[in-house]
Every structure is written in structure tokens, then in C-alpha cells.
N, C-alpha and C. Protein backbone atom coordinates (compact mmCIF):
# COMPACT_ATOMS: atom_id res chain seq x y z
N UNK A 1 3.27 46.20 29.64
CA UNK A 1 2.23 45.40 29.04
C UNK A 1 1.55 44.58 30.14
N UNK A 2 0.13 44.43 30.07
CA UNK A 2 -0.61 43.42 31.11
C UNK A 2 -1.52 42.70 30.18
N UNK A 3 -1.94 41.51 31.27
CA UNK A 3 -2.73 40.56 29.98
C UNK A 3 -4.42 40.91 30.55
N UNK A 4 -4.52 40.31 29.43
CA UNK A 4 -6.07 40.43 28.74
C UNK A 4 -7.11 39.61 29.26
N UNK A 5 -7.51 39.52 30.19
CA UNK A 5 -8.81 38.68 30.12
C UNK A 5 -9.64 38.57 29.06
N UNK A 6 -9.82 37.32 28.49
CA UNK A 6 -10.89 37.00 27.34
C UNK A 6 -11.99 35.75 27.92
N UNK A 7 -13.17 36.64 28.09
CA UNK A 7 -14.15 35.43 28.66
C UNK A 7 -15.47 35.24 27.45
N UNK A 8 -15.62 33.87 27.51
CA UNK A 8 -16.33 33.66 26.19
C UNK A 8 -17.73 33.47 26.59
N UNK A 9 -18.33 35.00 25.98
CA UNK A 9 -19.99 34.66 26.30
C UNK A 9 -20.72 34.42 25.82
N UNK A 10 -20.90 34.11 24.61
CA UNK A 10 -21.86 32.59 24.05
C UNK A 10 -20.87 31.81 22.92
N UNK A 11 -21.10 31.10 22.49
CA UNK A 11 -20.96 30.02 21.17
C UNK A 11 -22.26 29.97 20.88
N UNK A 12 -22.32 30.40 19.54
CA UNK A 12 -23.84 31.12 18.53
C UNK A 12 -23.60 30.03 17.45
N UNK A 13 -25.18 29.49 16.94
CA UNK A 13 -25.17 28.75 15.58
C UNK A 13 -26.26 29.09 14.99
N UNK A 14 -26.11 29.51 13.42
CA UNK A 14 -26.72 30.20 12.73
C UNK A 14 -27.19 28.64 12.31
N UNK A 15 -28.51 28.25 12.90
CA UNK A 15 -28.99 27.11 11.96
C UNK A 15 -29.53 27.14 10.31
N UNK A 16 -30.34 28.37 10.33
CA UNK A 16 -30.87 28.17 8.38
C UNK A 16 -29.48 28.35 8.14
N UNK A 17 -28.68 29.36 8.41
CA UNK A 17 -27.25 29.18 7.46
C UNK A 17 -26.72 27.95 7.04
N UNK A 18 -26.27 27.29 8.47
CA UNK A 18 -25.76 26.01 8.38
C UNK A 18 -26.33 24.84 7.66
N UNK A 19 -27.62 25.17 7.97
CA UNK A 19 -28.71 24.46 6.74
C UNK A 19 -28.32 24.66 5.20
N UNK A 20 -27.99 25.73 5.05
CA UNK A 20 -28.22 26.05 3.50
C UNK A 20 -26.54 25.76 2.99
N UNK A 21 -25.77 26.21 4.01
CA UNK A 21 -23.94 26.21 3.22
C UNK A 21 -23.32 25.14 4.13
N UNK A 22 -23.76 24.98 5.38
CA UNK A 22 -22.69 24.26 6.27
C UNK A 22 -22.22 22.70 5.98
N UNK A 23 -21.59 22.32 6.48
CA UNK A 23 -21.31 20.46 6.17
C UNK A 23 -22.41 19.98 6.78
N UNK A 24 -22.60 18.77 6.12
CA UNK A 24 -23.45 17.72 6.75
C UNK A 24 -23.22 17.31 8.13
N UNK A 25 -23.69 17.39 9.34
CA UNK A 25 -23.71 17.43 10.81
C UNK A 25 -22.92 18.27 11.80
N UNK A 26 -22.94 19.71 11.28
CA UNK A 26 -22.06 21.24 11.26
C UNK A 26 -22.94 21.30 12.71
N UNK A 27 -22.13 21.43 13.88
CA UNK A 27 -22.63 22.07 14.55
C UNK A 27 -21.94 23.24 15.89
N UNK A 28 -22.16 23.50 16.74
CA UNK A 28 -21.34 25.09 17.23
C UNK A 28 -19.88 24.22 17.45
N UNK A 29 -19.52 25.55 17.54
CA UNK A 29 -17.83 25.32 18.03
C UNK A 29 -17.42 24.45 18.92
N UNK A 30 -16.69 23.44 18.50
CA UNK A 30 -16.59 22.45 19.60
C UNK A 30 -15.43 22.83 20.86
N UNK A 31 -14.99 24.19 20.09
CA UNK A 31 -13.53 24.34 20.97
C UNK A 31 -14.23 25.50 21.92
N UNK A 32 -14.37 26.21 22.08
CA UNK A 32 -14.93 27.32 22.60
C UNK A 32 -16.02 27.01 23.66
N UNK A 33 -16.23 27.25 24.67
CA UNK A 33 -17.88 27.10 25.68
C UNK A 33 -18.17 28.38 26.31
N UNK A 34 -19.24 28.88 26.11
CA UNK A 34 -19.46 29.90 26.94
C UNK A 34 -19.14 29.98 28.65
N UNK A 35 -18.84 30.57 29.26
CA UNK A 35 -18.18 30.61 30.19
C UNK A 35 -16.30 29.96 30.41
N UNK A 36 -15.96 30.33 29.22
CA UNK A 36 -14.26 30.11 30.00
C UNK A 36 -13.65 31.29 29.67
N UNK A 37 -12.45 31.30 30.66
CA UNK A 37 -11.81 32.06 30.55
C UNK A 37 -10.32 31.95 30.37
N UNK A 38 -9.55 32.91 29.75
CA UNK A 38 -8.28 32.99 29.24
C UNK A 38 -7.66 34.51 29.57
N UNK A 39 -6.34 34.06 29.75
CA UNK A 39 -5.72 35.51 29.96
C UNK A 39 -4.53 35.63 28.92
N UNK A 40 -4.07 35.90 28.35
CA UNK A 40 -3.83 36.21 27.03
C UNK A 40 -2.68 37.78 26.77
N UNK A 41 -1.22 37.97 26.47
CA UNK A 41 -1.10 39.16 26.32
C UNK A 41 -0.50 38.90 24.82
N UNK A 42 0.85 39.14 23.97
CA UNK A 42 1.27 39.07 23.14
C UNK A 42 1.00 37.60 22.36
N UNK A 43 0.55 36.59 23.13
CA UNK A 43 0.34 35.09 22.67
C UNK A 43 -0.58 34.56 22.87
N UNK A 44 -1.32 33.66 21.98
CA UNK A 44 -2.09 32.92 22.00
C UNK A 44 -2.31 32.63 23.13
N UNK A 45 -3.31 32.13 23.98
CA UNK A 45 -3.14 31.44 25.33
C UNK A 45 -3.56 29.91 24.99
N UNK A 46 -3.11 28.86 25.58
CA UNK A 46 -3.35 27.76 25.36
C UNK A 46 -4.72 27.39 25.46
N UNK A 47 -5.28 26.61 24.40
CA UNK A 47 -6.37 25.94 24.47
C UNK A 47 -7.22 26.74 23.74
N UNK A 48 -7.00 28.36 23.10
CA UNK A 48 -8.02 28.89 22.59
C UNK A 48 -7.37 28.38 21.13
N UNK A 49 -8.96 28.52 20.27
CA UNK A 49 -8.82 28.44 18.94
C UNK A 49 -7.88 29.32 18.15
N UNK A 50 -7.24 28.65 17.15
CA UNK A 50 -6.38 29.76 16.27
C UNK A 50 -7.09 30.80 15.49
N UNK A 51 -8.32 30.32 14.86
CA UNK A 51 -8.96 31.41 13.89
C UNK A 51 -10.08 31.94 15.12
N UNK A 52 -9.64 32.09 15.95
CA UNK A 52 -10.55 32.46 17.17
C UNK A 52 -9.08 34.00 17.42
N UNK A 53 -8.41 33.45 17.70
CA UNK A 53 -7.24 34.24 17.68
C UNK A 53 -6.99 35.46 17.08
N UNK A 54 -7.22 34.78 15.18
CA UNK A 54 -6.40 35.70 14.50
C UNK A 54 -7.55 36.87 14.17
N UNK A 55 -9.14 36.19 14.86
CA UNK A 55 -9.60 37.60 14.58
C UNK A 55 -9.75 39.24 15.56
N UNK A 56 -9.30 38.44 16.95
CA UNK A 56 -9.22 39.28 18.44
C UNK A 56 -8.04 39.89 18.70
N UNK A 57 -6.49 39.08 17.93
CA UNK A 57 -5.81 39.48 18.78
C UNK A 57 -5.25 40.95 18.79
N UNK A 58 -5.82 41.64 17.73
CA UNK A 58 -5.81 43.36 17.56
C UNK A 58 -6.17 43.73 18.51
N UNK A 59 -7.28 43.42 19.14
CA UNK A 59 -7.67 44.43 20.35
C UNK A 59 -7.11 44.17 21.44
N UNK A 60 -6.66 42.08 21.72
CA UNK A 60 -5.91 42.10 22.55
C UNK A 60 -4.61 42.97 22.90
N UNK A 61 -4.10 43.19 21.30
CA UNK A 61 -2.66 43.78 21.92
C UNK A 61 -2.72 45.36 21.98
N UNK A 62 -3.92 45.50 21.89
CA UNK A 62 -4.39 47.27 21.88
C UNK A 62 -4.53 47.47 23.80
N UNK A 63 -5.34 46.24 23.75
CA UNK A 63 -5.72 46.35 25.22
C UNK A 63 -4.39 45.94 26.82
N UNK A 64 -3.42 45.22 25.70
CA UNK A 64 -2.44 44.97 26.67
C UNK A 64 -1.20 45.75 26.42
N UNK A 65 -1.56 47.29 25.42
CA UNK A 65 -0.59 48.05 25.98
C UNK A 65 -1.50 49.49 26.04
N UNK A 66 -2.45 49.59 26.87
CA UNK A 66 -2.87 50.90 27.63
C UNK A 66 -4.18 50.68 26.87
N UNK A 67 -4.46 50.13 26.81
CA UNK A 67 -6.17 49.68 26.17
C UNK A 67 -7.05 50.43 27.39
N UNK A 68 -6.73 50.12 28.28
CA UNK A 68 -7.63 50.52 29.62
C UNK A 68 -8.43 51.62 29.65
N UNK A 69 -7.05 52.82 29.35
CA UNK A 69 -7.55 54.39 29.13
C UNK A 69 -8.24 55.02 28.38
N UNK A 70 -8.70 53.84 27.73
CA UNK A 70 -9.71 54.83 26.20
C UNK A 70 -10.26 54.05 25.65
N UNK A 71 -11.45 54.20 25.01
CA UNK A 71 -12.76 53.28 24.39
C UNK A 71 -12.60 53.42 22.83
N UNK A 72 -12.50 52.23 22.35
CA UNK A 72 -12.29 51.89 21.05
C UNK A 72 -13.27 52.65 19.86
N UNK A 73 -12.90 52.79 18.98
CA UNK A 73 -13.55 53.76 18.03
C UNK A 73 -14.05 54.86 18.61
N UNK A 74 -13.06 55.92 19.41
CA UNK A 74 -13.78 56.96 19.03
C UNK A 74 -15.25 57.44 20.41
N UNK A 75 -15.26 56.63 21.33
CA UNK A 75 -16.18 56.58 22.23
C UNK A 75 -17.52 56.25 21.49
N UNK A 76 -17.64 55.31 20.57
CA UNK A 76 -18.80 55.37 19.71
C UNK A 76 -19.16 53.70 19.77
N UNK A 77 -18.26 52.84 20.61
CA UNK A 77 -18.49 51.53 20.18
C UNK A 77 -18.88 50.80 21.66
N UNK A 78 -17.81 51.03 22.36
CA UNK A 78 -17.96 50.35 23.89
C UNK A 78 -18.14 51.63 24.68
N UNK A 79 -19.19 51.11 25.70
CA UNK A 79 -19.26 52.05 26.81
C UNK A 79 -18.25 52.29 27.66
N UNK A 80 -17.61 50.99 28.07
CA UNK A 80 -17.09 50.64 29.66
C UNK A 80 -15.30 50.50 28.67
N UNK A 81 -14.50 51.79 29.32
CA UNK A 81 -12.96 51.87 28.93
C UNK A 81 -12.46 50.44 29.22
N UNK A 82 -11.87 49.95 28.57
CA UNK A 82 -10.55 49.01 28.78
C UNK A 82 -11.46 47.39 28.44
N UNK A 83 -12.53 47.95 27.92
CA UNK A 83 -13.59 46.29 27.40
C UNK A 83 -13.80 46.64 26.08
N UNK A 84 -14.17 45.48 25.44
CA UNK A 84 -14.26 45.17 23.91
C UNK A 84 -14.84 43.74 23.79
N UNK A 85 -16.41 43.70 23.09
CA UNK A 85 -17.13 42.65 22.68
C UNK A 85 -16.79 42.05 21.69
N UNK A 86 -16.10 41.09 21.15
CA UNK A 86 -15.82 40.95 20.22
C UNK A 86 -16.20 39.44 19.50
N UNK A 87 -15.63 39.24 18.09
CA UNK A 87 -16.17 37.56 18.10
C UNK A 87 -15.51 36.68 16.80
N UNK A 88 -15.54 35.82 16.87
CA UNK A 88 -14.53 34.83 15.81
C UNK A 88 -15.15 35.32 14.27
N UNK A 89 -14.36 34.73 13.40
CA UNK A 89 -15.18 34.96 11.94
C UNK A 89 -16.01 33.88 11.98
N UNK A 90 -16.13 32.87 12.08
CA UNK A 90 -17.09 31.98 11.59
C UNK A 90 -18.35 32.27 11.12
N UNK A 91 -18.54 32.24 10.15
CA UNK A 91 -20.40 32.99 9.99
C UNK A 91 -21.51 31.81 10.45
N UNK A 92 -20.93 30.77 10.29
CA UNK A 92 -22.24 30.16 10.72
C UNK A 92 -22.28 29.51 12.29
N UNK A 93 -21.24 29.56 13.04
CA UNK A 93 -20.98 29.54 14.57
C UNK A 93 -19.95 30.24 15.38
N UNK A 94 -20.38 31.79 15.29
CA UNK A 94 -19.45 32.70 15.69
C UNK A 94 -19.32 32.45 16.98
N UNK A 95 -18.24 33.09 17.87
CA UNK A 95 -18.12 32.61 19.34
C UNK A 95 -18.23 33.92 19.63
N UNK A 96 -18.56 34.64 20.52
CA UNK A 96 -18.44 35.97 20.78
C UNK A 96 -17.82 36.28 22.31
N UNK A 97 -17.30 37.04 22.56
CA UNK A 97 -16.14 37.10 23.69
C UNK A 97 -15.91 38.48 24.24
N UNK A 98 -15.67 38.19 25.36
CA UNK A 98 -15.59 40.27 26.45
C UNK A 98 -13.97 39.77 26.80
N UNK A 99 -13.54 41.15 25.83
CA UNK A 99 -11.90 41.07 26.30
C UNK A 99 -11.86 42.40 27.65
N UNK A 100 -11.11 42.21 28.23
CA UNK A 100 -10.77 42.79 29.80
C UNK A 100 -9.60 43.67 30.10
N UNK A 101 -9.30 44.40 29.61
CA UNK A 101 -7.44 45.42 30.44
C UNK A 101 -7.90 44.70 31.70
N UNK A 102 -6.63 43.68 32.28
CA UNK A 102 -6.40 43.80 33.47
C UNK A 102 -5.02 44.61 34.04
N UNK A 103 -4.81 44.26 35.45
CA UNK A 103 -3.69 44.81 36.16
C UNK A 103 -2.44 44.09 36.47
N UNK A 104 -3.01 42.75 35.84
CA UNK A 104 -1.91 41.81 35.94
C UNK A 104 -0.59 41.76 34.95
N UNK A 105 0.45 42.13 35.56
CA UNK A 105 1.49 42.31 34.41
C UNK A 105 1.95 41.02 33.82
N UNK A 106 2.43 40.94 32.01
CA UNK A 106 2.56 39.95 31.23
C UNK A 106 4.06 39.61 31.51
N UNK A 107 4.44 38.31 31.24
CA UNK A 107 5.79 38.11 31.38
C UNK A 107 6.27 37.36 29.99
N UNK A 108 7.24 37.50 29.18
CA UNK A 108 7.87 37.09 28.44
C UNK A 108 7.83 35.51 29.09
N UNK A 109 8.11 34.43 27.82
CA UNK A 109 8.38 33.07 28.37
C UNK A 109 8.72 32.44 27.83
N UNK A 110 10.20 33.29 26.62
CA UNK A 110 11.34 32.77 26.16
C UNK A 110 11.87 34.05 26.30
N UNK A 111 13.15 33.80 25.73
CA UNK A 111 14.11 34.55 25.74
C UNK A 111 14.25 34.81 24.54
N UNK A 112 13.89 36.56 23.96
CA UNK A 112 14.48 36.69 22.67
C UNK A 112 15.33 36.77 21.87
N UNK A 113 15.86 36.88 20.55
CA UNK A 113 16.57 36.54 19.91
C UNK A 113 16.90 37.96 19.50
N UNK A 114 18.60 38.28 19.32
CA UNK A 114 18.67 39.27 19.41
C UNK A 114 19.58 39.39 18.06
């Protein structure tokens, strides 16, 4: 297994949305900024959002065990093997994000329970 680069390339806000459904002074993701980065294999990496998480981490763990070698759906979705555009649920300030196969191998950082 190797970890994942996840770099976040925009934080998006659907203003008429947010206008019409959002809370009163709704505005983009406060957790998220375009330009950071995280490396990420079986776990969360610190500091990223949880529902940021629970909608990526499929491809993360696709991509951190041989993701590299082959393009998601079928050669019909991503051009470039071992990348995946992907992006939070939020509908009215989605974050959208380029996950990475790197070469860097993941390390366990407990000890499991057997």
C-alpha cells in the first residue's frame, strides 16, 4: 500500500443555491483552501474534513492499493492513470480535489488487534 496525495483545487460556492436553501451567512468551506495538501492512505489525514473524507476515501483506498495502473471507470473518466478529480458532497460549497498514486509507502501507526 502507498499513500495518496490529495491536493485541493478549488473550494466552490453555489451562491443562488445558498441564497435560496443555505443558512443565514453560509459561506465556502471554512476547513478546506485551495491549494493544500494531504497525504492520506487507509486514514483520514489530519486536518482534513470528515464529510470531505467519507466521500473520497473509495478512491483513496483504490488508489493506495495499485490505483496507479489503471484509470477509473473503464478508461472513460480520467485521462492520466493513478489520478482522480474528485469532490465533497456539499451541494452548496463543494471542495473539489486531485487525488495522486504516489510511491511513497504507507505505514501502519498502531498496532493491530488480533
Amino acid at each position: 500500500m502507498t499513500k495518496v496525495r490529495i491536493t485541493v483545487l478549488k473550494a466552490t460556492f453555489d451562491e443562488e443555491l445558498a441564497a435560496e436553501y443555505g443558512a443565514e451567512g453560509l459561506a465556502p468551506c471554512p476547513m478546506m483552501k485551495a491549494g493544500q495538501v494531504f497525504l492520506a492512505d487507509y486514514a483520514k489525514p489530519e486536518g482534513f474534513c470528515d464529510e470531505a473524507w467519507k466521500a473520497v476515501y473509495q478512491y483513496v483506498f483504490a488508489l493506495a492499493h495499485g490505483g496507479g495502473d489503471f484509470t477509473f471507470y473503464f478508461d472513460d473518466w480520467m485521462r492520466v492513470p493513478g489520478c482522480a478529480i474528485v469532490s465533497c458532497n456539499d451541494g452548496l460549497r463543494p471542495v473539489i480535489m486531485k487525488l495522486e498514486s504516489t510511491d511513497i509507502p504507507a505505514q501502519l501507526d498502531y498496532e493491530p488487534v488480533r
